[in-house]
PDB file of N, CA and C in Angstrom:
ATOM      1  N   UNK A   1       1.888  -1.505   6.734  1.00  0.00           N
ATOM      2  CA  UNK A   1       1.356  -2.564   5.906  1.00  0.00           C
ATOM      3  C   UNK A   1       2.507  -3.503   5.537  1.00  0.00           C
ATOM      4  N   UNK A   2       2.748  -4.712   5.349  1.00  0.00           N
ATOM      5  CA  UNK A   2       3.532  -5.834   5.308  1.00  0.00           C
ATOM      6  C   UNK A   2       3.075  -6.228   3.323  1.00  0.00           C
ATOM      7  N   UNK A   3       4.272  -6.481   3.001  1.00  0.00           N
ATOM      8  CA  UNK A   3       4.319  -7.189   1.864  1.00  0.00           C
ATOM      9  C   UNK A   3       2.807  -8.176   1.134  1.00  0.00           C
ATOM     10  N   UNK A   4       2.188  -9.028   2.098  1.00  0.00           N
ATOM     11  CA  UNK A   4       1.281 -10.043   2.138  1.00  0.00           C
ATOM     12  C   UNK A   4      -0.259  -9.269   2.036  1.00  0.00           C
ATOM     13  N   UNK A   5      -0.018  -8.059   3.047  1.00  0.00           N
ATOM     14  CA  UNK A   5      -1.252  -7.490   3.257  1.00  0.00           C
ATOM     15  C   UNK A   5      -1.146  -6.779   1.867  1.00  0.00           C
ATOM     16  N   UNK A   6      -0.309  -5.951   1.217  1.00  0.00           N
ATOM     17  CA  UNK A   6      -0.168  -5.167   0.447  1.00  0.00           C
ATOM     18  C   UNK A   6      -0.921  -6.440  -1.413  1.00  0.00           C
ATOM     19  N   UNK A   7      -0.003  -7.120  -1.103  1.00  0.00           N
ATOM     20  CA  UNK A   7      -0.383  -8.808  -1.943  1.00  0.00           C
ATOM     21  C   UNK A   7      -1.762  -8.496  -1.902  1.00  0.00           C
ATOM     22  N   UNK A   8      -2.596  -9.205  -1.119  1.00  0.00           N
ATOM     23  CA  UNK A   8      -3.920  -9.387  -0.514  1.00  0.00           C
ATOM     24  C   UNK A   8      -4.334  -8.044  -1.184  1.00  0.00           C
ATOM     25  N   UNK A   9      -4.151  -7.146  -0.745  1.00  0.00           N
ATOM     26  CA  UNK A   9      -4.954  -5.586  -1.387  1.00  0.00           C
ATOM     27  C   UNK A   9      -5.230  -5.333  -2.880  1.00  0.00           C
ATOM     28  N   UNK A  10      -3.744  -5.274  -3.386  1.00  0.00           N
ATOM     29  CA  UNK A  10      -3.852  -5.907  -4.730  1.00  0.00           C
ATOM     30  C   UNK A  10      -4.991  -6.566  -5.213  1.00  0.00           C
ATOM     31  N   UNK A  11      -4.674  -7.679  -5.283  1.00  0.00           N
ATOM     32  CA  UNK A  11      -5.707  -9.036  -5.480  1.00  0.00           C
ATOM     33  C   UNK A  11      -7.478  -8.980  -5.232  1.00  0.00           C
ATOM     34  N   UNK A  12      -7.476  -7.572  -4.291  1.00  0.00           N
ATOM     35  CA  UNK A  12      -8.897  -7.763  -4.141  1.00  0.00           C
ATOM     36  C   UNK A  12      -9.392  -6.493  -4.767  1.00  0.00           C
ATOM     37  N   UNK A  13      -8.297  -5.504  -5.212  1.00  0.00           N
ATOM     38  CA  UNK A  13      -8.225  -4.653  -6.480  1.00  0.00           C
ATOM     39  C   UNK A  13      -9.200  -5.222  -7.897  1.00  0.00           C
ATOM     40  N   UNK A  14      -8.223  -6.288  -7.983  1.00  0.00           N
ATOM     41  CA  UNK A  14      -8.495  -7.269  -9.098  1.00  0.00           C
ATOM     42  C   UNK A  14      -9.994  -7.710  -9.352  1.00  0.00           C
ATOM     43  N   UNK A  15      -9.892  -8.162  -8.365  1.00  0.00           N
ATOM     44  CA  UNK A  15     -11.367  -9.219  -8.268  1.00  0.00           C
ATOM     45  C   UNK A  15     -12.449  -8.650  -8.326  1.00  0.00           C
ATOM     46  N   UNK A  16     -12.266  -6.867  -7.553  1.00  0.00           N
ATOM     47  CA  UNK A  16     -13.596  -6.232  -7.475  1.00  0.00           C
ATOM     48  C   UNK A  16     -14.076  -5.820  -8.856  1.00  0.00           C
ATOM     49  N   UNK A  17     -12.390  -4.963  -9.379  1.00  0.00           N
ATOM     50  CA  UNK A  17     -12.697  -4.630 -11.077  1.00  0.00           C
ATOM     51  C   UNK A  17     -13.334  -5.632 -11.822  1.00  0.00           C
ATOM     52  N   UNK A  18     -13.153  -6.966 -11.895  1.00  0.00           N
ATOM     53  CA  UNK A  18     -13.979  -7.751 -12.460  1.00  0.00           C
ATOM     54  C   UNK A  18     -14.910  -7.760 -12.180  1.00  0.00           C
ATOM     55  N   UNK A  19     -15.438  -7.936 -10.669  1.00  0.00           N
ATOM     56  CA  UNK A  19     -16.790  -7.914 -10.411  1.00  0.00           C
ATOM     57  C   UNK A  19     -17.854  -7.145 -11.177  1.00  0.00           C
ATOM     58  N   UNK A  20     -17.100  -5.796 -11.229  1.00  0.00           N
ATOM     59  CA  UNK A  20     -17.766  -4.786 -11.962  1.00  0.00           C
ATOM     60  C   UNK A  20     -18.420  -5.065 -13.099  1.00  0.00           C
ATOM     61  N   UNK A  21     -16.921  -5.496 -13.944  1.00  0.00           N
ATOM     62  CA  UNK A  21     -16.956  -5.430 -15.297  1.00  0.00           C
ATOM     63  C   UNK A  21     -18.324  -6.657 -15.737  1.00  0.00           C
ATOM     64  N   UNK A  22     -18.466  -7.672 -14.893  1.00  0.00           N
ATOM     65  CA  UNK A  22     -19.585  -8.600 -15.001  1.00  0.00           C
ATOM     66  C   UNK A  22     -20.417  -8.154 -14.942  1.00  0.00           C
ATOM     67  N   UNK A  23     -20.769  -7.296 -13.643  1.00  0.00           N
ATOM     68  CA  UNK A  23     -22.053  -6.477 -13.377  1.00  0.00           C
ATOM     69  C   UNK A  23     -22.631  -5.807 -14.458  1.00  0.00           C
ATOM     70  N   UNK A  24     -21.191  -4.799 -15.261  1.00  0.00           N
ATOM     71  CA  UNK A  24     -22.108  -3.821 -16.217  1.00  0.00           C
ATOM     72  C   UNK A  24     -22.465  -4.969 -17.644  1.00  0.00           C
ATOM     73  N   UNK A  25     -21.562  -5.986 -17.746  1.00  0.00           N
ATOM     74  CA  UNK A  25     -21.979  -6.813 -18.588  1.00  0.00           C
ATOM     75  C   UNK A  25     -23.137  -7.292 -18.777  1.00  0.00           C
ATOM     76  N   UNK A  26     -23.646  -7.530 -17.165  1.00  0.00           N
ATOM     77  CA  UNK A  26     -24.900  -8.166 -17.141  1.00  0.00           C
ATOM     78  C   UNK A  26     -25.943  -7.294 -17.117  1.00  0.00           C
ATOM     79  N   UNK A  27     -25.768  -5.914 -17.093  1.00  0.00           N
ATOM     80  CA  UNK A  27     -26.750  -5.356 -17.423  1.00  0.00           C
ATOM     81  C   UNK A  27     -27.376  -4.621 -18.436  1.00  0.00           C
ATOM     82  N   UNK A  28     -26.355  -4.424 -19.697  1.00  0.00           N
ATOM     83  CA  UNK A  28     -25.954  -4.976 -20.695  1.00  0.00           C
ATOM     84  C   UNK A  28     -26.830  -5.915 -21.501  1.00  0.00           C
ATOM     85  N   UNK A  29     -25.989  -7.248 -20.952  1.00  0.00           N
ATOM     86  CA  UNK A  29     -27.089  -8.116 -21.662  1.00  0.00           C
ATOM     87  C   UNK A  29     -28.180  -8.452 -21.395  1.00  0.00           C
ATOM     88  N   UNK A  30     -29.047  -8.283 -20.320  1.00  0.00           N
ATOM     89  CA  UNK A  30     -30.637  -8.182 -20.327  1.00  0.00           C
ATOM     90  C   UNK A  30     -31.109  -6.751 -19.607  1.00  0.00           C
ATOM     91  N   UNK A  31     -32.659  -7.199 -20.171  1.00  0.00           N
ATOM     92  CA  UNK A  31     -32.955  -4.879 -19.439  1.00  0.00           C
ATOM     93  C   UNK A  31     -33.382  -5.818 -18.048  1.00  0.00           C
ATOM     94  N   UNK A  32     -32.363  -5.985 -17.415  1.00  0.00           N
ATOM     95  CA  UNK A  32     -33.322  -5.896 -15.693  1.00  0.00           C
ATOM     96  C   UNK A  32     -34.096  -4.902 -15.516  1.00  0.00           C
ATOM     97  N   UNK A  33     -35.229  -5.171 -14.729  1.00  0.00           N
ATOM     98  CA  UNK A  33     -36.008  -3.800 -14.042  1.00  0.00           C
ATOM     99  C   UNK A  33     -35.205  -3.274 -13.149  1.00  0.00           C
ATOM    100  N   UNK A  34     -35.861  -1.429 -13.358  1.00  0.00           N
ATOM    101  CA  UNK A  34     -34.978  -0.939 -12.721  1.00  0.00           C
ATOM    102  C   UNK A  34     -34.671  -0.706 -11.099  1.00  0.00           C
ATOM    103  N   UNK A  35     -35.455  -1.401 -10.380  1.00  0.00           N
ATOM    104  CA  UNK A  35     -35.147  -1.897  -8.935  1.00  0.00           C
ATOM    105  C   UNK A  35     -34.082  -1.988  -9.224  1.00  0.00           C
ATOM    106  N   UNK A  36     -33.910  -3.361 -10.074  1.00  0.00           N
ATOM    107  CA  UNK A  36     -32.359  -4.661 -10.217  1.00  0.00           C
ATOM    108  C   UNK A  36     -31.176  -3.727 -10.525  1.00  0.00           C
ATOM    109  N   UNK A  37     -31.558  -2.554 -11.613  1.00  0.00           N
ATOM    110  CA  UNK A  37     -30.524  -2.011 -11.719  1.00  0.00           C
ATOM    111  C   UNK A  37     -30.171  -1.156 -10.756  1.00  0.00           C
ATOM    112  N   UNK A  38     -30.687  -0.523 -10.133  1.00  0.00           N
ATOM    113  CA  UNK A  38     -30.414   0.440  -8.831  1.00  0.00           C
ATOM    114  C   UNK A  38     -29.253  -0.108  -8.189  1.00  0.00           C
ATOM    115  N   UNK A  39     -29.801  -1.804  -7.847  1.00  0.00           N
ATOM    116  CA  UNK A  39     -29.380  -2.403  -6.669  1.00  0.00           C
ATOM    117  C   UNK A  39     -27.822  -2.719  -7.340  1.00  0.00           C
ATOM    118  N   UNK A  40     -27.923  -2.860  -8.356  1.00  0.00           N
ATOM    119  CA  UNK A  40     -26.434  -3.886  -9.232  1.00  0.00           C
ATOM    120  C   UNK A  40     -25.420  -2.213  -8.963  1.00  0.00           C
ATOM    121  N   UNK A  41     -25.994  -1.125  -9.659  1.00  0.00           N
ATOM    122  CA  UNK A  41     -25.387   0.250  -9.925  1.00  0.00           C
ATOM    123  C   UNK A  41     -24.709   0.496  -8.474  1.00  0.00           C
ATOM    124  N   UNK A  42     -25.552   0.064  -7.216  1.00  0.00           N
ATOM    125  CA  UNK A  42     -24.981   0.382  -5.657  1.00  0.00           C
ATOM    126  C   UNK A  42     -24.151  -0.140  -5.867  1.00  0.00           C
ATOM    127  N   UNK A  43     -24.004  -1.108  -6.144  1.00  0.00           N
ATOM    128  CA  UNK A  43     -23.091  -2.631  -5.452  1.00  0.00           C
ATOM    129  C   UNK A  43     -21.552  -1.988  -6.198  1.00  0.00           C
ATOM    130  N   UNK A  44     -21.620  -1.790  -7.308  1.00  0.00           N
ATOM    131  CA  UNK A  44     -20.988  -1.111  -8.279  1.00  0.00           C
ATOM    132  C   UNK A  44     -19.966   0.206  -8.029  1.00  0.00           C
ATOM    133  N   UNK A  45     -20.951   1.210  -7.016  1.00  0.00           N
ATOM    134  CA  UNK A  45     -20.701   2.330  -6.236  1.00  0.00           C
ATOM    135  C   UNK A  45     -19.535   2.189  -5.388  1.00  0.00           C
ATOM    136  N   UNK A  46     -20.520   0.865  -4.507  1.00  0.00           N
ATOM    137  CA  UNK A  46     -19.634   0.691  -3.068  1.00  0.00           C
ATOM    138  C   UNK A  46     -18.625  -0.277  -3.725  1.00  0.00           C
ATOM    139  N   UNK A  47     -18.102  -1.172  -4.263  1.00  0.00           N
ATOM    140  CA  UNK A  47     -17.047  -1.600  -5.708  1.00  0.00           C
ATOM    141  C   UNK A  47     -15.940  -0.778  -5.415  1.00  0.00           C
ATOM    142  N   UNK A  48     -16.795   0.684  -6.526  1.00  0.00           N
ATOM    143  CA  UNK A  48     -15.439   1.647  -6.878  1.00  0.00           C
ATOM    144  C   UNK A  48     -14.818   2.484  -5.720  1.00  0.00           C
ATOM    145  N   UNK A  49     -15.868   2.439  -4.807  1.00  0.00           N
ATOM    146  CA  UNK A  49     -14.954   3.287  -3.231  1.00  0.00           C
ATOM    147  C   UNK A  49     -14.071   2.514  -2.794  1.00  0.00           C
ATOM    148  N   UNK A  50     -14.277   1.249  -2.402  1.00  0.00           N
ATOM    149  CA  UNK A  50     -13.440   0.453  -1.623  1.00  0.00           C
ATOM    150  C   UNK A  50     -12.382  -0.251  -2.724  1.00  0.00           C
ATOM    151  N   UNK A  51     -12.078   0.264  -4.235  1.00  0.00           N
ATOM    152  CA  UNK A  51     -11.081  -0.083  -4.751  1.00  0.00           C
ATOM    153  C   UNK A  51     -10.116   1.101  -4.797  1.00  0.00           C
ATOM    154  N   UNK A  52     -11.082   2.506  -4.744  1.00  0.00           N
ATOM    155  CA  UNK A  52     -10.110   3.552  -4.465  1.00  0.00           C
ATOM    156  C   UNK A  52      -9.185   4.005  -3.321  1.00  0.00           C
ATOM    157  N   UNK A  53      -9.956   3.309  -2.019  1.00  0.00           N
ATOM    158  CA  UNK A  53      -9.093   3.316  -1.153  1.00  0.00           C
ATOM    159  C   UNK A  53      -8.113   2.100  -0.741  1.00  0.00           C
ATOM    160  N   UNK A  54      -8.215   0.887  -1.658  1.00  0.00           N
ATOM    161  CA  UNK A  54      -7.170   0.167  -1.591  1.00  0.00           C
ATOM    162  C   UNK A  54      -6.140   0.673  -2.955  1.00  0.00           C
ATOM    163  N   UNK A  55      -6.092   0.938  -3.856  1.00  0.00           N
ATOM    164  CA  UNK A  55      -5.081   1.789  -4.755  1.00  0.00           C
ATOM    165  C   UNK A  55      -4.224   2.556  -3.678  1.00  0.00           C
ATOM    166  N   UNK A  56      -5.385   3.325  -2.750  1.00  0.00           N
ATOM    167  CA  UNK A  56      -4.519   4.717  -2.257  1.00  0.00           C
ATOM    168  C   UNK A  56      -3.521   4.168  -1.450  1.00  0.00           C
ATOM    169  N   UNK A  57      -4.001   2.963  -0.418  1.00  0.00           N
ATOM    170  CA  UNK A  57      -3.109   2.192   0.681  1.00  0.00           C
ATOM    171  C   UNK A  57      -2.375   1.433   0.018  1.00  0.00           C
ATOM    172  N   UNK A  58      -2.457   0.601  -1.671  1.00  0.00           N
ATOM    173  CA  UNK A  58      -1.532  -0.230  -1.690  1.00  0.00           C
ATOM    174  C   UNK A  58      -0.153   0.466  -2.719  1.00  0.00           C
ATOM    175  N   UNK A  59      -0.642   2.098  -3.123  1.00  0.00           N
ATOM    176  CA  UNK A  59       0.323   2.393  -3.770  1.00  0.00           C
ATOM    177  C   UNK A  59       0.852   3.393  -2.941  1.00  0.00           C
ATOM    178  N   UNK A  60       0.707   4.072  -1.802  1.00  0.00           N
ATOM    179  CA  UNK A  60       1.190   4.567  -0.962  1.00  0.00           C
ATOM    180  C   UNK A  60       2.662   4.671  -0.491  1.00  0.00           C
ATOM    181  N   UNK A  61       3.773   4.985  -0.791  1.00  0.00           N
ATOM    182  CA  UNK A  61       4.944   4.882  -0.374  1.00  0.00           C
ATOM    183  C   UNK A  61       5.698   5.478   1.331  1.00  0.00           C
ATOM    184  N   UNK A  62       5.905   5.129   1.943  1.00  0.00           N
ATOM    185  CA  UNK A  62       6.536   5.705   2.942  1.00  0.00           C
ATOM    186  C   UNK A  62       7.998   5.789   3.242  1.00  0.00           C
ATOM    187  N   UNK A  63       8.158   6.683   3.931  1.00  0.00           N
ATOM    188  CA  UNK A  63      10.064   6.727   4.502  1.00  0.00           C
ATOM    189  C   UNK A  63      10.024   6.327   5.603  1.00  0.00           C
ATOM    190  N   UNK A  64      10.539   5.155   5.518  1.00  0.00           N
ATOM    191  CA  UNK A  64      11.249   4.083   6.853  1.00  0.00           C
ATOM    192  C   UNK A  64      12.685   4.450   7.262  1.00  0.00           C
ATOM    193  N   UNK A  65      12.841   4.973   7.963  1.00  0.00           N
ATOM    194  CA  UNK A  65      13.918   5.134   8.814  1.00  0.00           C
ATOM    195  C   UNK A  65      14.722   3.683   9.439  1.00  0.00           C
ATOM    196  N   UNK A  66      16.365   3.808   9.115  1.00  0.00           N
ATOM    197  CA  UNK A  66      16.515   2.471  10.135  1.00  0.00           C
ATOM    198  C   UNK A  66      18.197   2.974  10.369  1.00  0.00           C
ATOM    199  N   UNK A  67      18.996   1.969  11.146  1.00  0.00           N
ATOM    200  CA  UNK A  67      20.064   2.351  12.065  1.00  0.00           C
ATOM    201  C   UNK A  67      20.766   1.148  11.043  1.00  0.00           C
ATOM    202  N   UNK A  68      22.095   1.816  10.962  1.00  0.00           N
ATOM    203  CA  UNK A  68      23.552   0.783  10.573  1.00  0.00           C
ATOM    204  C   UNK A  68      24.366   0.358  11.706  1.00  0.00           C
ATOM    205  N   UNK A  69      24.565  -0.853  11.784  1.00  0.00           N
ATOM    206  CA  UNK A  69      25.306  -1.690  12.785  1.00  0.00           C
ATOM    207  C   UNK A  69      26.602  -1.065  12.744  1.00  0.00           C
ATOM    208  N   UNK A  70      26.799  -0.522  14.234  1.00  0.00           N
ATOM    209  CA  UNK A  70      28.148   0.023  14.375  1.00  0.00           C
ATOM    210  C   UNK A  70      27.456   2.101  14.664  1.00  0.00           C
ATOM    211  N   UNK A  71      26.451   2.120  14.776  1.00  0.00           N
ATOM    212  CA  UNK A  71      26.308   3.652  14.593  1.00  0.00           C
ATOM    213  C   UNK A  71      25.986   3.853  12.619  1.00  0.00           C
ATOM    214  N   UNK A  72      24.964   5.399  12.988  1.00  0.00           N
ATOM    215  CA  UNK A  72      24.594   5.820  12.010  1.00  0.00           C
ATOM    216  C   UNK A  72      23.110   5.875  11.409  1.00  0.00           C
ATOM    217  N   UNK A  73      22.754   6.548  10.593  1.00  0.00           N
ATOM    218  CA  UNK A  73      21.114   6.232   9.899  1.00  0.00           C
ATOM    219  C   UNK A  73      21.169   6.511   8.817  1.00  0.00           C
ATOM    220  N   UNK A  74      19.834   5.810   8.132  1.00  0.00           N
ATOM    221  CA  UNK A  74      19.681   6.619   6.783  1.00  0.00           C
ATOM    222  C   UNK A  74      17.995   6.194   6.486  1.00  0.00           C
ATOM    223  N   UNK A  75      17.131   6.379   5.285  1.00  0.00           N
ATOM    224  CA  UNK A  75      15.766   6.287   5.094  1.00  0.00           C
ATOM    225  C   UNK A  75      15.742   5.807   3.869  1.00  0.00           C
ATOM    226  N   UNK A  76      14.994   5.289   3.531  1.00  0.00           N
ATOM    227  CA  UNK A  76      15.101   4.469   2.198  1.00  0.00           C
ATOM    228  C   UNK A  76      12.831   4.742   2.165  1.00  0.00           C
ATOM    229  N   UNK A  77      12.567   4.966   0.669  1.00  0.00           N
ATOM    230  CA  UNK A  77      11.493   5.213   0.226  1.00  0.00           C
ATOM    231  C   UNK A  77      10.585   3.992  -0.474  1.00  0.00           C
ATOM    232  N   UNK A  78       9.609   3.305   0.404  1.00  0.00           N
ATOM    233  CA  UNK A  78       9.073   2.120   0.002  1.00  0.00           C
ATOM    234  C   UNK A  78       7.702   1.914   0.506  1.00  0.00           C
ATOM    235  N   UNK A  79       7.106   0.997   0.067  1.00  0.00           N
ATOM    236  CA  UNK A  79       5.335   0.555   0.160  1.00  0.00           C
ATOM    237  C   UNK A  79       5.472  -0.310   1.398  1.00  0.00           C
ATOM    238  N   UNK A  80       6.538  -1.545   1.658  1.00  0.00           N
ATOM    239  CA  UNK A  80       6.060  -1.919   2.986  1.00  0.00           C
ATOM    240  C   UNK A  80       7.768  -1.962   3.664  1.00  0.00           C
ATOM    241  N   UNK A  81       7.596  -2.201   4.782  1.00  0.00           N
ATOM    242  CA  UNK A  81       9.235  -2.461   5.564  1.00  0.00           C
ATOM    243  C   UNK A  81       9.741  -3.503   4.799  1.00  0.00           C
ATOM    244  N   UNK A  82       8.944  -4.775   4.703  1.00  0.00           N
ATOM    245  CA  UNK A  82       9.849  -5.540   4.024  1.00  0.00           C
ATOM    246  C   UNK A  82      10.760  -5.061   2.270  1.00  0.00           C
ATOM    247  N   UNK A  83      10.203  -4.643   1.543  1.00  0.00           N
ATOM    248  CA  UNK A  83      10.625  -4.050   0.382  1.00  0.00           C
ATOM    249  C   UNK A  83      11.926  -2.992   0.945  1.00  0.00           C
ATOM    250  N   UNK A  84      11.458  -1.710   1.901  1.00  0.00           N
ATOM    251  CA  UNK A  84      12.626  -0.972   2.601  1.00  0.00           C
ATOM    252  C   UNK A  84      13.592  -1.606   2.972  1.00  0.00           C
ATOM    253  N   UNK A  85      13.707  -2.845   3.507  1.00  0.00           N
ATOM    254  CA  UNK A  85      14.807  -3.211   4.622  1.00  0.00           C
ATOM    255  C   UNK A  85      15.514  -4.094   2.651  1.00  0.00           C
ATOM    256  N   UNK A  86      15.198  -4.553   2.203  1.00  0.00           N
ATOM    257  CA  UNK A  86      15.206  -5.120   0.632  1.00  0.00           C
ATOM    258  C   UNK A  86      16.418  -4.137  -0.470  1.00  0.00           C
ATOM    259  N   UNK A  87      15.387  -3.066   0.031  1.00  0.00           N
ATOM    260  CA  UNK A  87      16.104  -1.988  -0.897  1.00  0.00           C
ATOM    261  C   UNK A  87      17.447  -1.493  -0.514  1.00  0.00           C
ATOM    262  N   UNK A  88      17.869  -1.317   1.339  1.00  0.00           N
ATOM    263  CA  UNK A  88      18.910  -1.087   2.082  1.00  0.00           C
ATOM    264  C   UNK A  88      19.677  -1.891   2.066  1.00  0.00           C
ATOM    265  N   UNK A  89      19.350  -3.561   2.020  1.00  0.00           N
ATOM    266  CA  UNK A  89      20.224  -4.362   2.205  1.00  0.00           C
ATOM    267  C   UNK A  89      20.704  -4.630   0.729  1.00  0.00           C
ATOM    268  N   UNK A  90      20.350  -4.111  -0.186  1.00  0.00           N
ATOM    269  CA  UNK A  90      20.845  -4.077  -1.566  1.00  0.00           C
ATOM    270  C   UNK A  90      22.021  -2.936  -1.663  1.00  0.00           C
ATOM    271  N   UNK A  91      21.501  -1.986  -0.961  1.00  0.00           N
ATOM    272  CA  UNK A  91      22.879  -0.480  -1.425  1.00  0.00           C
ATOM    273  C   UNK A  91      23.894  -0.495  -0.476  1.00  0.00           C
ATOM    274  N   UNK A  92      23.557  -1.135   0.943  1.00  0.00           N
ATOM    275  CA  UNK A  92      24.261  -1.450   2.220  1.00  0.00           C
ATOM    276  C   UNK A  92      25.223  -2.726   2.626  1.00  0.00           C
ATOM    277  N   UNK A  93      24.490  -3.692   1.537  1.00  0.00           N
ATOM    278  CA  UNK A  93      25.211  -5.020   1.847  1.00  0.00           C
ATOM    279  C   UNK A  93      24.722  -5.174   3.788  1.00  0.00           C
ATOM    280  N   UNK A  94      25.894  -5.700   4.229  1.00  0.00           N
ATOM    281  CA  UNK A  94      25.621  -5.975   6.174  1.00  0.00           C
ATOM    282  C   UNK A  94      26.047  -5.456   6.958  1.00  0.00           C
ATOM    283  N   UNK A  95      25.792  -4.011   6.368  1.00  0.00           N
ATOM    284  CA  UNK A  95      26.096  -3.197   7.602  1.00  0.00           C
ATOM    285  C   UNK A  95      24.283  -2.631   7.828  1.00  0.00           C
ATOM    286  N   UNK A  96      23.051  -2.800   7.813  1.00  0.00           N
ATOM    287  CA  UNK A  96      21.486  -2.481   8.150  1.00  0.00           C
ATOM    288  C   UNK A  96      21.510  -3.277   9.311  1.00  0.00           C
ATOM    289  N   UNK A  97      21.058  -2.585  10.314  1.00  0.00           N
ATOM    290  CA  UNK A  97      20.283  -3.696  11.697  1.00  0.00           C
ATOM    291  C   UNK A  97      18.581  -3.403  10.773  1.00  0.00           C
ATOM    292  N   UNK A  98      18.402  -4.720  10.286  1.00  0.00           N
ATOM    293  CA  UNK A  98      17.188  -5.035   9.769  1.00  0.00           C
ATOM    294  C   UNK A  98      16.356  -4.741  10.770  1.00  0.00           C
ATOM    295  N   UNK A  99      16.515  -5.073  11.949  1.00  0.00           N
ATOM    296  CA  UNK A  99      15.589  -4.854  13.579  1.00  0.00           C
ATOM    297  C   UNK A  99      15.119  -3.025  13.841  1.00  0.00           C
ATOM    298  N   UNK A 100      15.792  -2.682  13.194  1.00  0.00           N
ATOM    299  CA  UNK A 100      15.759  -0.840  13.459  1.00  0.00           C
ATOM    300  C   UNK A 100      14.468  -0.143  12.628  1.00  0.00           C
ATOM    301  N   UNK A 101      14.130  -0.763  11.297  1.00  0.00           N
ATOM    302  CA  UNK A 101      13.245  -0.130  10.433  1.00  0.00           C
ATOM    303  C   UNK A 101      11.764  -0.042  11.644  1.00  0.00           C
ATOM    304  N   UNK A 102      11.617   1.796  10.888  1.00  0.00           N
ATOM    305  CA  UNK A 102      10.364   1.897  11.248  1.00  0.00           C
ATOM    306  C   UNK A 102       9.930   3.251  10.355  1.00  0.00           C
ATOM    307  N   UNK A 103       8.872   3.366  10.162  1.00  0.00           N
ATOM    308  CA  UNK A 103       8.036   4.143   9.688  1.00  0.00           C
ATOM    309  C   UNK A 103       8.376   5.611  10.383  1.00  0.00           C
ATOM    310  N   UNK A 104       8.965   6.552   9.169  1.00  0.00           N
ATOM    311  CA  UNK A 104       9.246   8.004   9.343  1.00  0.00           C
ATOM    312  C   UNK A 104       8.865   8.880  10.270  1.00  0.00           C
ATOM    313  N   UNK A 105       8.544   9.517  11.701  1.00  0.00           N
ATOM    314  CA  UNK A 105       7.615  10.378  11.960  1.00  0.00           C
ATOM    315  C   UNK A 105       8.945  11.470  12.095  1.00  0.00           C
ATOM    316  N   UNK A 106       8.043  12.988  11.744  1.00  0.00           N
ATOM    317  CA  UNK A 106       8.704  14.384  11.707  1.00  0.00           C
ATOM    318  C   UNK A 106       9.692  14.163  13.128  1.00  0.00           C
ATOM    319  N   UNK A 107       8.524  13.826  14.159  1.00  0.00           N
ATOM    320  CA  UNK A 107       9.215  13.996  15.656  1.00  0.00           C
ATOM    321  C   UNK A 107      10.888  12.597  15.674  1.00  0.00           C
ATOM    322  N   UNK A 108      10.813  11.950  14.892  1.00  0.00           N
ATOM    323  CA  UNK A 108      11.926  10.856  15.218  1.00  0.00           C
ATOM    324  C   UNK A 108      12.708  11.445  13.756  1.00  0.00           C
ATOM    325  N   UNK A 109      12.582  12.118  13.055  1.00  0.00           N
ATOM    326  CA  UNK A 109      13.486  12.694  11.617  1.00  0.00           C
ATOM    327  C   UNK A 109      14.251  13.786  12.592  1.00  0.00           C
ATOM    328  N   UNK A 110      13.422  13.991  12.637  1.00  0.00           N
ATOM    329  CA  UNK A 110      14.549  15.776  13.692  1.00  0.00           C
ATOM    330  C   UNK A 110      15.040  15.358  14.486  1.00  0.00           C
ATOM    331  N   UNK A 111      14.547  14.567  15.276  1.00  0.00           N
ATOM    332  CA  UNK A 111      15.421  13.957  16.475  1.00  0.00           C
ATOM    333  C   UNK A 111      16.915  13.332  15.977  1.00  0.00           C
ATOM    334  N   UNK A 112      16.904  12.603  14.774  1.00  0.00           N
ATOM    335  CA  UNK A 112      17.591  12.434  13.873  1.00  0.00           C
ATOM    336  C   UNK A 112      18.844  13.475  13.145  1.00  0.00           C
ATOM    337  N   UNK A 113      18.207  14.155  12.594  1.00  0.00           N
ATOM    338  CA  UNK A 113      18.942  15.596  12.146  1.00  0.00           C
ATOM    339  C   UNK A 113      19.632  16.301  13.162  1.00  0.00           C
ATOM    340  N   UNK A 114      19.048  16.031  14.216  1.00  0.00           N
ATOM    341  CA  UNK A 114      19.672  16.878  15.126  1.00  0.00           C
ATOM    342  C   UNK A 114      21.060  16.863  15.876  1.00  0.00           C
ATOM    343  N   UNK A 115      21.189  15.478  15.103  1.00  0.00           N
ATOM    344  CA  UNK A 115      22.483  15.020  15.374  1.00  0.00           C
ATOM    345  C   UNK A 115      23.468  15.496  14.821  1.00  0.00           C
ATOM    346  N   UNK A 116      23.273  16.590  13.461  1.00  0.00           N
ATOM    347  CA  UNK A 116      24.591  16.994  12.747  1.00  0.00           C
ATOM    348  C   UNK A 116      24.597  18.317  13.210  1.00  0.00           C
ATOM    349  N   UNK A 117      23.851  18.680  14.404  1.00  0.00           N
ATOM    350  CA  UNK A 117      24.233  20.525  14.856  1.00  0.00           C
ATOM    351  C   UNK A 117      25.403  20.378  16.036  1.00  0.00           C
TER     352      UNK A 117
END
């Protein structure tokens, strides 16, 4: 996920919680029949799923792996590459090949580790 998309996720976090909060407002302030409410209560449903699984994706952290110019590695713990490569080039100064970040897998960590036997 990229910085923008993560933005975007957010934001539609936002918008849905409001949505809500109108919905129960509005039902609330007049007795719709209860068809209307069924239908508002779904809408409401499918709302809170698709805000729970953007929470889960936009607070999600991963270990990005990346290479130092000249030899070497290290992993830095972040929500998108851009923030990772952010966080490295803060403790690293210019020694990060920004070009190297990628997303952690077991099979490329060991492959990794395996370098200090």
């Amino acid at each position: 996920m990229t910085q923008a998309q993560r933005e975007i996720g957010i934001e539609r976090v936002a918008t849905l919680e409001n949505r809500n909060a109108e919905l129960m407002a509005l039902i609330s302030r007049y007795e719709p029949s209860t068809v209307m409410e069924e239908v508002l209560n779904e809408i409401m449903a499918e709302n809170e799923t698709t805000i729970e699984l953007l929470q889960k994706a936009t607070s999600a952290k991963y270990e990005f792996l990346f290479n130092f110019i000249g030899g070497g590695w290290n992993s830095e713990w972040a929500h998108t590459k851009e923030e990772a490569q952010s966080i490295a080039v803060g403790k690293y100064i210019n020694q990060v090949d920004l070009k190297s970040f990628r997303v952690s897998t077991p099979a490329d960590y060991n492959n990794l580790l395996s370098s200090f036997y």
